[in-house]
N, C-alpha and C. Protein backbone atom coordinates (compact mmCIF):
# COMPACT_ATOMS: atom_id res chain seq x y z
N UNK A 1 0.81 -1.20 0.00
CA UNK A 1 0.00 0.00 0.00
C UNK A 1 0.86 1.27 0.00
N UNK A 2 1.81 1.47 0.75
CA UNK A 2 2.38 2.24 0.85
C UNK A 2 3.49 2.32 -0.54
N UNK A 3 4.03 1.37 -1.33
CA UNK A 3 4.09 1.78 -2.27
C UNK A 3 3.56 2.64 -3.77
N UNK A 4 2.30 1.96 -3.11
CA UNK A 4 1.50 2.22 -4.70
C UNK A 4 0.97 3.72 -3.68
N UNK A 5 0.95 4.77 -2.52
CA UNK A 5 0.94 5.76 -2.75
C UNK A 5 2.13 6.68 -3.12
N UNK A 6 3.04 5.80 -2.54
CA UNK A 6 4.62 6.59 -3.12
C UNK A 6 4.69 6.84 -4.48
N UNK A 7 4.14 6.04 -5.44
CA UNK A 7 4.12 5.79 -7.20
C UNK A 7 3.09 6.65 -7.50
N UNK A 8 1.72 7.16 -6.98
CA UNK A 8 1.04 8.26 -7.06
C UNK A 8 1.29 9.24 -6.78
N UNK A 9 2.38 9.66 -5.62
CA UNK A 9 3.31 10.77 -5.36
C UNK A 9 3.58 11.43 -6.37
N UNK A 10 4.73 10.74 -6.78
CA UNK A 10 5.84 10.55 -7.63
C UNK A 10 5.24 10.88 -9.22
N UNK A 11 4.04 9.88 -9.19
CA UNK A 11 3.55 10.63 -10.99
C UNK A 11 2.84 11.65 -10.60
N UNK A 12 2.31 12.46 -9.80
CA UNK A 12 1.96 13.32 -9.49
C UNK A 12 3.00 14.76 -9.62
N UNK A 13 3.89 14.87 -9.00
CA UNK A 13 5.41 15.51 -9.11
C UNK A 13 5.62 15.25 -10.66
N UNK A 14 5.59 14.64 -11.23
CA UNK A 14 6.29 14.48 -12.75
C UNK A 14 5.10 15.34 -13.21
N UNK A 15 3.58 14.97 -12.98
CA UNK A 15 2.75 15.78 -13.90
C UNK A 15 2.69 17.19 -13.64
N UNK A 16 2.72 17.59 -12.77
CA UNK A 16 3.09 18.89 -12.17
C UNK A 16 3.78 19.57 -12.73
N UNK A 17 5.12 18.83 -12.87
CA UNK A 17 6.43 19.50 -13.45
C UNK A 17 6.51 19.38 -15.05
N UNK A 18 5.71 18.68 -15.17
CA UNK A 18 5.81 18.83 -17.26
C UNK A 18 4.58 19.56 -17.55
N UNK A 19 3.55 19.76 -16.56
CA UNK A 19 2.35 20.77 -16.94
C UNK A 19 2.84 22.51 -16.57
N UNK A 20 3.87 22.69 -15.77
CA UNK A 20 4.09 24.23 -15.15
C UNK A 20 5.34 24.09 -16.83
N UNK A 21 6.32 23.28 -16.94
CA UNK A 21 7.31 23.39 -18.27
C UNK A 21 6.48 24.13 -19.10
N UNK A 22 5.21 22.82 -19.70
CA UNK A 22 4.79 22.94 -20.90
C UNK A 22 3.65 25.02 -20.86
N UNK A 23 3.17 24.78 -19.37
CA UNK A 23 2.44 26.22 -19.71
C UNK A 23 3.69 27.40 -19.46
N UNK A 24 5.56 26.81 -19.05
CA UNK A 24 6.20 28.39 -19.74
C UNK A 24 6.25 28.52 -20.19
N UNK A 25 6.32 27.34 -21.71
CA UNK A 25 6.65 27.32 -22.93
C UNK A 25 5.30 27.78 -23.29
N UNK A 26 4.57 27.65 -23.53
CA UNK A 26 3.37 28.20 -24.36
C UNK A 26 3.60 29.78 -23.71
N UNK A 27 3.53 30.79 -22.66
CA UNK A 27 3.71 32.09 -22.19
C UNK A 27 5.15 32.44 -22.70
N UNK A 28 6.02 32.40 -22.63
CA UNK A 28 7.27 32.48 -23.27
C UNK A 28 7.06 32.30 -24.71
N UNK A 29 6.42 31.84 -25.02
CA UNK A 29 5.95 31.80 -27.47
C UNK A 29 5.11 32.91 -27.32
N UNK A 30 4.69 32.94 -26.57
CA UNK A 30 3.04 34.18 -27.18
C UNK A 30 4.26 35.55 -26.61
N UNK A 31 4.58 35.34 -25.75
CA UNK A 31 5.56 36.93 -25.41
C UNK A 31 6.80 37.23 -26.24
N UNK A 32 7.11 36.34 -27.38
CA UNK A 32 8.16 36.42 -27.89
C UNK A 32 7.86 36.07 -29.08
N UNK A 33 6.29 36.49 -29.67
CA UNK A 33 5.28 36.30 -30.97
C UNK A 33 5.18 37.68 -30.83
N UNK A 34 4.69 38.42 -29.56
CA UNK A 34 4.49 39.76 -29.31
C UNK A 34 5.58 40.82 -29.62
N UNK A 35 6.45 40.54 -29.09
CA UNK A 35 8.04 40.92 -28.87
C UNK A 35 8.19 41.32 -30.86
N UNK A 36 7.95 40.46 -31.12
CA UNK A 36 8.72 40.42 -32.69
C UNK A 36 7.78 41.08 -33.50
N UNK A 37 6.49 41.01 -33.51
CA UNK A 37 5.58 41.96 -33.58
C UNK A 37 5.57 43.16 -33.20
N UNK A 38 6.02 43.80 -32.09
CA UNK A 38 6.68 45.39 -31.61
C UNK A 38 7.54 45.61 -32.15
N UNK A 39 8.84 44.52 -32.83
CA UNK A 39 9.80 45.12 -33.79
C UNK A 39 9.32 45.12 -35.03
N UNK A 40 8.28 44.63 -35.39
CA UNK A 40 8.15 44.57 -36.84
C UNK A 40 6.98 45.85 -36.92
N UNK A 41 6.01 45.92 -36.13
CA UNK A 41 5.86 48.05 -36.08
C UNK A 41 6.98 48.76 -35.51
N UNK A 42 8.27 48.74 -35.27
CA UNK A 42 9.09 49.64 -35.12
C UNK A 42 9.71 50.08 -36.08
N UNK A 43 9.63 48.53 -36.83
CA UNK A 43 10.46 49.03 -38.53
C UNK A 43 10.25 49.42 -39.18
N UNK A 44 8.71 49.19 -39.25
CA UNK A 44 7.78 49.97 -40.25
C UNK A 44 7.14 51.31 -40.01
N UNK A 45 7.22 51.75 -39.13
CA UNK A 45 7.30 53.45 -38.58
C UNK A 45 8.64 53.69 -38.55
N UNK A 46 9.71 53.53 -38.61
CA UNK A 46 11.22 54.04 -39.03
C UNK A 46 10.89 54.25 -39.86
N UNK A 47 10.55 53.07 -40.89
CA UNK A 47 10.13 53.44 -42.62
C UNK A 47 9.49 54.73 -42.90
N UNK A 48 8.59 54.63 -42.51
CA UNK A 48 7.33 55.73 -42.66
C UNK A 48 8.12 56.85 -42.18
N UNK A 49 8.72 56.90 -40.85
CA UNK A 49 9.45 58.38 -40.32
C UNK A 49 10.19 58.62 -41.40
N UNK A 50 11.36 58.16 -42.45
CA UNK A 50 12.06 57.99 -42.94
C UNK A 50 11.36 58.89 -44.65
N UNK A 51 10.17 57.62 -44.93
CA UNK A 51 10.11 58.33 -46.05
C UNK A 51 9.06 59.92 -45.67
N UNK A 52 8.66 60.18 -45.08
CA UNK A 52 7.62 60.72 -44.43
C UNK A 52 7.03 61.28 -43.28
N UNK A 53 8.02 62.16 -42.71
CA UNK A 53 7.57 62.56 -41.01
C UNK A 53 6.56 63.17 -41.05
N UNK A 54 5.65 63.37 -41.50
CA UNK A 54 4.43 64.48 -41.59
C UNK A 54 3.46 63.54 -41.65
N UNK A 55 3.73 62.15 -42.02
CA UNK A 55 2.99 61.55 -42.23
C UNK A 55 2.50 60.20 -41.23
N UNK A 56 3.19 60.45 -39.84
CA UNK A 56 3.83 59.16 -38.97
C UNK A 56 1.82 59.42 -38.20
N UNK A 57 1.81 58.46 -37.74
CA UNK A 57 0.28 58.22 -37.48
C UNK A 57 0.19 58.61 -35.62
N UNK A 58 -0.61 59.01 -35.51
CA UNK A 58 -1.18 59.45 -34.10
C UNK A 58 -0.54 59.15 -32.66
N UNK A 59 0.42 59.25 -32.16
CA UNK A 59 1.28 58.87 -30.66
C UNK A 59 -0.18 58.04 -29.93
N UNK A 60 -0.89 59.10 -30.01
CA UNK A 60 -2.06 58.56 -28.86
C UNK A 60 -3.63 57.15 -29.07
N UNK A 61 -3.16 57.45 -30.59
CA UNK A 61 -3.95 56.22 -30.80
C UNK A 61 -3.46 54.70 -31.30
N UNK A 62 -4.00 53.92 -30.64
CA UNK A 62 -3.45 52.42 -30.67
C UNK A 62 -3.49 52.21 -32.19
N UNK A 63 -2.19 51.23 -32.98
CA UNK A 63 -2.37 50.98 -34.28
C UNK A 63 -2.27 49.43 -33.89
N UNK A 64 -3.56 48.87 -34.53
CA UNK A 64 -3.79 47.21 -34.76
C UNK A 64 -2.48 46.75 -35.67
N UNK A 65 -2.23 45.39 -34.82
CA UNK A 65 -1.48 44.25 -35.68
C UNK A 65 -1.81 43.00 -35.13
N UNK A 66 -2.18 42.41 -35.87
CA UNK A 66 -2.20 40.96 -36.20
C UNK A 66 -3.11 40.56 -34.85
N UNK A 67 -4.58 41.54 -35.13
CA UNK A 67 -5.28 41.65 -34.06
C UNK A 67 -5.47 41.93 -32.78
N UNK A 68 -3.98 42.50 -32.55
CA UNK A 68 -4.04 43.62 -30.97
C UNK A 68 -3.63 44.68 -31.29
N UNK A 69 -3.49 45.45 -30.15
CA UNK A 69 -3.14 47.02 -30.64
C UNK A 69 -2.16 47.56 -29.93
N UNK A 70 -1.26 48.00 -30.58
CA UNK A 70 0.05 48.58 -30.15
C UNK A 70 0.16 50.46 -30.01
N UNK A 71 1.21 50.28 -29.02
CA UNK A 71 1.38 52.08 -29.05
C UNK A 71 2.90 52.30 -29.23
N UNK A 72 3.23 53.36 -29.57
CA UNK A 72 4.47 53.79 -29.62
C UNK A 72 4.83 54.76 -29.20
N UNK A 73 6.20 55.51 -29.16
CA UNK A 73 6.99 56.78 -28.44
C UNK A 73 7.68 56.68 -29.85
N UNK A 74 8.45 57.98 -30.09
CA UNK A 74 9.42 58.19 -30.57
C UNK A 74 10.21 59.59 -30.45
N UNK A 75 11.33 59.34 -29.94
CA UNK A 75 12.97 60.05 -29.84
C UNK A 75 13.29 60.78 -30.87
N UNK A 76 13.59 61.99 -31.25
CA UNK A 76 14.50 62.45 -32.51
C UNK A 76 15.89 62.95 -31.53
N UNK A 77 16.88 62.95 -32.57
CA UNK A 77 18.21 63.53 -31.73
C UNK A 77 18.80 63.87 -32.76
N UNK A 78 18.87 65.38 -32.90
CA UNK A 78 19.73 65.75 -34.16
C UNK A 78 21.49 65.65 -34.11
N UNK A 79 21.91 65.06 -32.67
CA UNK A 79 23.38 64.95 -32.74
C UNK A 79 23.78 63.66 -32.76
N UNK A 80 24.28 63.13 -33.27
CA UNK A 80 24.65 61.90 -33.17
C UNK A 80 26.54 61.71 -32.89
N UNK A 81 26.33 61.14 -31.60
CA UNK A 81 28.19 60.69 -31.49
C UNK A 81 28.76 59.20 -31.99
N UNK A 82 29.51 59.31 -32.87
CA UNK A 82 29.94 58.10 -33.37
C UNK A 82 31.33 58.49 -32.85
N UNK A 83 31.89 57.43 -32.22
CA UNK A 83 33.17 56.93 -31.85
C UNK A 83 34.07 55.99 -32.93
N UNK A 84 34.91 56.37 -34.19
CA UNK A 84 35.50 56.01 -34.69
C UNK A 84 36.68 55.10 -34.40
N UNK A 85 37.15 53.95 -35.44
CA UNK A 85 38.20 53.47 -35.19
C UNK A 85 38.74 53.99 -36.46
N UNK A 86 40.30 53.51 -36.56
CA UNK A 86 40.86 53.98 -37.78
C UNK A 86 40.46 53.92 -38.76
N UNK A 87 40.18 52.93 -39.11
CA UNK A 87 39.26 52.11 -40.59
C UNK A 87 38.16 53.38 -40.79
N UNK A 88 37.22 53.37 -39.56
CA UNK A 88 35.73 54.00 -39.79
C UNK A 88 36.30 55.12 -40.43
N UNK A 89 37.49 56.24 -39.18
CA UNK A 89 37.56 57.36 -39.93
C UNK A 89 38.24 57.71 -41.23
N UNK A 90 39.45 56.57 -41.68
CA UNK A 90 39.57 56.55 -43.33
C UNK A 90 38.62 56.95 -43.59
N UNK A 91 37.82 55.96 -44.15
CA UNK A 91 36.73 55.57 -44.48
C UNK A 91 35.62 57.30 -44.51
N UNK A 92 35.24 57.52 -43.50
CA UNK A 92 34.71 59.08 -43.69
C UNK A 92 35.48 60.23 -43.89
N UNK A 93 36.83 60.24 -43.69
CA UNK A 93 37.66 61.19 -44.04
C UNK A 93 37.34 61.36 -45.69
N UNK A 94 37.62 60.20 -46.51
CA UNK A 94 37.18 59.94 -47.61
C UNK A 94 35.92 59.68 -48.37
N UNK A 95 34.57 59.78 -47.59
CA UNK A 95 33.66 60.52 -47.87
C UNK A 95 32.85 61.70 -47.74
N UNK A 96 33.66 62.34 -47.36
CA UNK A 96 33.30 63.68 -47.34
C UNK A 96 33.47 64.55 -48.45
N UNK A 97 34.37 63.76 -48.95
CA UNK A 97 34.64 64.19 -50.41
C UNK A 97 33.42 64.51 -51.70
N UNK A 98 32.23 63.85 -51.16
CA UNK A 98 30.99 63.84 -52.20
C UNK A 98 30.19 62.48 -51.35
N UNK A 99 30.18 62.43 -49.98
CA UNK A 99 29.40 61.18 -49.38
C UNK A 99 28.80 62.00 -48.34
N UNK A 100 28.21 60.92 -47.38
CA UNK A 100 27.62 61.37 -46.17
C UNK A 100 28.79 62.40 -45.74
N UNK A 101 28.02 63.52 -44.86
CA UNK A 101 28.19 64.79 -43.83
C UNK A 101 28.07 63.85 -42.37
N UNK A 102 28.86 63.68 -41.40
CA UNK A 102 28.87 63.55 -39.91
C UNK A 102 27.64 64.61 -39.52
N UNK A 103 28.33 65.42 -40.00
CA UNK A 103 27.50 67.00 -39.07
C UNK A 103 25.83 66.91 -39.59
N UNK A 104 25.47 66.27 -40.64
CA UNK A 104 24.02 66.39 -41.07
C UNK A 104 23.08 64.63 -40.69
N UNK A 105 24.23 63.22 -40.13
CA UNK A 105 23.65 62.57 -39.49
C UNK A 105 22.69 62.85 -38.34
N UNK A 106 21.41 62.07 -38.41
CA UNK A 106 20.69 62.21 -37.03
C UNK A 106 20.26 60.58 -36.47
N UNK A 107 19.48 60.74 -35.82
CA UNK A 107 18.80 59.26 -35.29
C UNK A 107 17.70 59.75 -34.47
N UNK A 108 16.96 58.34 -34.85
CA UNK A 108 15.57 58.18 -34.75
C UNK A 108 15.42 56.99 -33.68
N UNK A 109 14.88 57.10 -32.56
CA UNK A 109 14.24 55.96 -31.75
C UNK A 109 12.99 55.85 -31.70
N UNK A 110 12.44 54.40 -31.61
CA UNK A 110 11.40 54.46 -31.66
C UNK A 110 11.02 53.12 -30.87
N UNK A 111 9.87 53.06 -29.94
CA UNK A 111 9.79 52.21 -28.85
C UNK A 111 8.27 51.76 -29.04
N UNK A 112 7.73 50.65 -29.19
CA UNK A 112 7.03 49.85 -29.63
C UNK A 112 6.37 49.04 -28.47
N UNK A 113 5.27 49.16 -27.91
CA UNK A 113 4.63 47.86 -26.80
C UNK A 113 2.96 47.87 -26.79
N UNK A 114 2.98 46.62 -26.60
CA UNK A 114 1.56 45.55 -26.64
C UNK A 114 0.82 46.52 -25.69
N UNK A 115 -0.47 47.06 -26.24
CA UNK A 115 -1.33 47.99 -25.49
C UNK A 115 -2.71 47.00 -25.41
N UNK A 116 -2.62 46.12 -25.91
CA UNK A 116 -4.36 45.47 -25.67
C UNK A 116 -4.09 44.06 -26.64
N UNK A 117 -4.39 42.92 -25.81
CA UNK A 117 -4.14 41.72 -26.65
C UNK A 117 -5.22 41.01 -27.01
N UNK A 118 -5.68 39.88 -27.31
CA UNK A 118 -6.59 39.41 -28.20
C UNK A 118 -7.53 39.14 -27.03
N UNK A 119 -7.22 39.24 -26.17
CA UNK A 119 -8.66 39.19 -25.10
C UNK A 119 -8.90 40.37 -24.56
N UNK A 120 -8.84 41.28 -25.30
CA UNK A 120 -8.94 42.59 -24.33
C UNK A 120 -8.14 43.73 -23.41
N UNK A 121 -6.99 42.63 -22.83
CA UNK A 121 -6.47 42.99 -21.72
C UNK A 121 -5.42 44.24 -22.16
N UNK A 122 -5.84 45.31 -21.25
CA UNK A 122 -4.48 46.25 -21.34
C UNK A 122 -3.06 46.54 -20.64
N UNK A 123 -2.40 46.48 -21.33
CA UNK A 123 -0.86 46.57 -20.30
C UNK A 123 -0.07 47.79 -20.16
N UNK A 124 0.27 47.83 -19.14
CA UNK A 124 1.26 49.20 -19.09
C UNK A 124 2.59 49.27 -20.05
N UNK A 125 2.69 50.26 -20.35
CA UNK A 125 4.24 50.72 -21.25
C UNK A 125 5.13 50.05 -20.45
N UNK A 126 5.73 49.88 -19.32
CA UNK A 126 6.35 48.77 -18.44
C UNK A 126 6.95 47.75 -18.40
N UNK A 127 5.19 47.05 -18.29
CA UNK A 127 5.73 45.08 -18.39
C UNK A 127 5.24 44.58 -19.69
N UNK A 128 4.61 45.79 -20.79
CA UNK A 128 4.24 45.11 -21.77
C UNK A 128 5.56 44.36 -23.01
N UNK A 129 5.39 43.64 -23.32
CA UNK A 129 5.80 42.85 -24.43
C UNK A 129 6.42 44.00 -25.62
N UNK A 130 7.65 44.91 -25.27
CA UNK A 130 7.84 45.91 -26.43
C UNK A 130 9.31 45.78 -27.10
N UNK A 131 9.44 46.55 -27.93
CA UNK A 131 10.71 46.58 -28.52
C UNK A 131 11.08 47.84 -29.13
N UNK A 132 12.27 47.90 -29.07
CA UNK A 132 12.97 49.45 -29.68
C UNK A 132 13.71 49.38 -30.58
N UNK A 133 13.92 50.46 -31.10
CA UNK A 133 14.69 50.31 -32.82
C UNK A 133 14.96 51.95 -33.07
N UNK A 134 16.60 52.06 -32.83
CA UNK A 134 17.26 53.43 -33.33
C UNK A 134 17.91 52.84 -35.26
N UNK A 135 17.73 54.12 -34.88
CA UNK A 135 18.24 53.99 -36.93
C UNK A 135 18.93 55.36 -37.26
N UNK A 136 20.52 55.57 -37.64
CA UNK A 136 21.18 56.75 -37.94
C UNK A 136 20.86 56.77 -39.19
N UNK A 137 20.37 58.30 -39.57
CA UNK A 137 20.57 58.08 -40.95
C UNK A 137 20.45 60.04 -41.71
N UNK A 138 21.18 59.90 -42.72
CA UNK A 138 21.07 60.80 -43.84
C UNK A 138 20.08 61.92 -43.51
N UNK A 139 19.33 62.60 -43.73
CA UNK A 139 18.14 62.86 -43.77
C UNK A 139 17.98 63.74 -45.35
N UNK A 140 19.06 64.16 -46.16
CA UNK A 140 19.46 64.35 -47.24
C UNK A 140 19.85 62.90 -48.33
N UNK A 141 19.72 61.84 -47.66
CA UNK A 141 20.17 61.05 -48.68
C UNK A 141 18.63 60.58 -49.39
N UNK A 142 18.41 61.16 -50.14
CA UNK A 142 17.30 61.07 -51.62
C UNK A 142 17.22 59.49 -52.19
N UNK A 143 18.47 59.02 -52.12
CA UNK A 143 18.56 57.58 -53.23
C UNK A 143 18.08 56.86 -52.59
N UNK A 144 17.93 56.65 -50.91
CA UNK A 144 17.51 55.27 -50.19
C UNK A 144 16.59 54.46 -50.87
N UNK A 145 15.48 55.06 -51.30
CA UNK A 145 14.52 54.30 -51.81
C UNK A 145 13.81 55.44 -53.02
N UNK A 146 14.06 54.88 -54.27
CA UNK A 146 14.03 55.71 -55.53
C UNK A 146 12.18 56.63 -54.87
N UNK A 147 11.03 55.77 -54.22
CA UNK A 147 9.78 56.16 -54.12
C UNK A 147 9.70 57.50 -53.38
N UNK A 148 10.59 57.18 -51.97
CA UNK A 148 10.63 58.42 -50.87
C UNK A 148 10.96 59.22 -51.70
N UNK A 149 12.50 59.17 -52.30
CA UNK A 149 12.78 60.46 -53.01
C UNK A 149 12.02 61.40 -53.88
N UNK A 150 11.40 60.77 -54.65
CA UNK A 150 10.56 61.02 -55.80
C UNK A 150 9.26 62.05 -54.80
N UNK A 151 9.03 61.10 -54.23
CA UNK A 151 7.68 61.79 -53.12
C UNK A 151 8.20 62.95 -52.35
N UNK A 152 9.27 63.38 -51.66
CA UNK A 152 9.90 64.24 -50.88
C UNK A 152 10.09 65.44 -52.00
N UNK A 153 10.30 65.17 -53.45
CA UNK A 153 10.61 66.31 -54.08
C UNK A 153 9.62 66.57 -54.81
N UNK A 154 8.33 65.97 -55.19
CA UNK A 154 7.18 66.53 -55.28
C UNK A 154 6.49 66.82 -54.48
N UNK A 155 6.91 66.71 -53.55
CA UNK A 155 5.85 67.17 -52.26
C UNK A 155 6.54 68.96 -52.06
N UNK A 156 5.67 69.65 -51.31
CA UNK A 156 5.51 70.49 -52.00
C UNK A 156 6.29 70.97 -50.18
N UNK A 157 5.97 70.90 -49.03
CA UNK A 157 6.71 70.40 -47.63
C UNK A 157 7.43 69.44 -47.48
N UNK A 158 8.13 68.47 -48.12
CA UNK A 158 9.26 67.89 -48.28
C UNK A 158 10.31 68.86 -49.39
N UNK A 159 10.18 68.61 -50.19
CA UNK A 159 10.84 70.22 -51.03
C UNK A 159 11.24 70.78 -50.02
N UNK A 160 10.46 71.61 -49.39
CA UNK A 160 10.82 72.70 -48.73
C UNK A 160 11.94 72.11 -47.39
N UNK A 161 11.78 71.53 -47.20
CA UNK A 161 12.49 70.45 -46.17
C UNK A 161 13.90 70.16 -46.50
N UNK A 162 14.01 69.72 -47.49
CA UNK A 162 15.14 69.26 -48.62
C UNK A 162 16.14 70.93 -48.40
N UNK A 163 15.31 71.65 -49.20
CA UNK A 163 15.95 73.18 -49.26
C UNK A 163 16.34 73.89 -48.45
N UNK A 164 15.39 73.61 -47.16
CA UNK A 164 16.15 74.39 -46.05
C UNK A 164 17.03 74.17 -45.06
N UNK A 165 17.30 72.04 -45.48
CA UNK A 165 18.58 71.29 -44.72
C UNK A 165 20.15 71.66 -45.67
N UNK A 166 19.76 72.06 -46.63
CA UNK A 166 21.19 72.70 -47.58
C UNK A 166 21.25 73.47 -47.48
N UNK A 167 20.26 74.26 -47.40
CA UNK A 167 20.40 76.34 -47.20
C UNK A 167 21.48 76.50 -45.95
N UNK A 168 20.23 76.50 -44.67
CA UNK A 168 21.02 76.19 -43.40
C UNK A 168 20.80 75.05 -42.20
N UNK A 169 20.90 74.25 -43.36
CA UNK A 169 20.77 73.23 -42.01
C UNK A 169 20.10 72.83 -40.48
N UNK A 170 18.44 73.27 -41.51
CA UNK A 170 17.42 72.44 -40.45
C UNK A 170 16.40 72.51 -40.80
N UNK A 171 15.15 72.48 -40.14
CA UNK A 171 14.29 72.01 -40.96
C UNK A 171 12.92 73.02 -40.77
N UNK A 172 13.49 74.08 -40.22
CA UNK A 172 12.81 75.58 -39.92
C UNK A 172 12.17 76.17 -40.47
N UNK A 173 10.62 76.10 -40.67
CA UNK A 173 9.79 76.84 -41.92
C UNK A 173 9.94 78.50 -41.65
């Protein structure tokens, strides 16, 4: 008798311990389904900041993906410090010649988290499921993507944008 409760113990403890495994693993996939989902709207509002700042969608209202709804922040910093090694500064010493400007680099952050998930529930900026994504870049470089460019110089406030980062360097109507 006393064995066969020791052997009910015992598979008891095993079921326990492969039912708490199996439900981290299922919470650990859905938070790291979420996770990659906050980077994949971070990239795609870089994009959008990128081809289009006038055009970046509402801070305060939640944008749906893949049936929940996310919020975002975003950072501008018109200085950017890059710490060179020899190579790097060759390398820009010798494009300055007709390449990127140091002095006209900026960067963009942008911070991405799970505001309401498929049941409703809302989470704080905090402990929600988010992700961040800086990006240095050009803000004069036209070629990135033949579409932005095209759009920035028919646009009639991108133009003007364009003209007044060469005039004097900013973006000052």
């Amino acid at each position: 008798m006393l064995e066969v409760v020791a052997a009910v113990a015992i598979l008891a403890i095993i079921t326990a311990t492969v039912a708490v495994g199996l439900n981290y693993m299922v919470a650990r996939n859905a938070r790291e389904r979420r996770q990659l989902a906050a980077m994949e709207m971070a990239n795609r509002l870089v994009l959008m900041y990128m081809d289009d700042k006038n055009a970046m969608p509402s801070r305060t209202t939640p944008l749906p993906y893949a049936g929940e709804e996310y919020m975002y922040s975003m950072y501008e910093d018109k200085r950017v410090e890059l710490r060179d090694s020899p190579t790097v500064a060759a390398a820009l010493r010798a494009a300055t010649r007709g390449g990127i400007s140091r002095d006209r680099l900026e960067v963009v952050r942008i911070r991405v988290w799970l505001h309401k998930d498929l049941q409703g529930r809302e989470y704080a900026p905090d402990t929600a499921p988010s992700a961040t994504l800086a990006r240095i870049y050009d803000p004069l470089n036209l070629t990135r993507n033949p579409d932005s460019g095209a759009n920035t110089i028919y646009n009639e406030q991108g133009l003007r944008d364009v003209v007044n980062r060469v005039l004097n360097g900013s973006t000052n109507q």
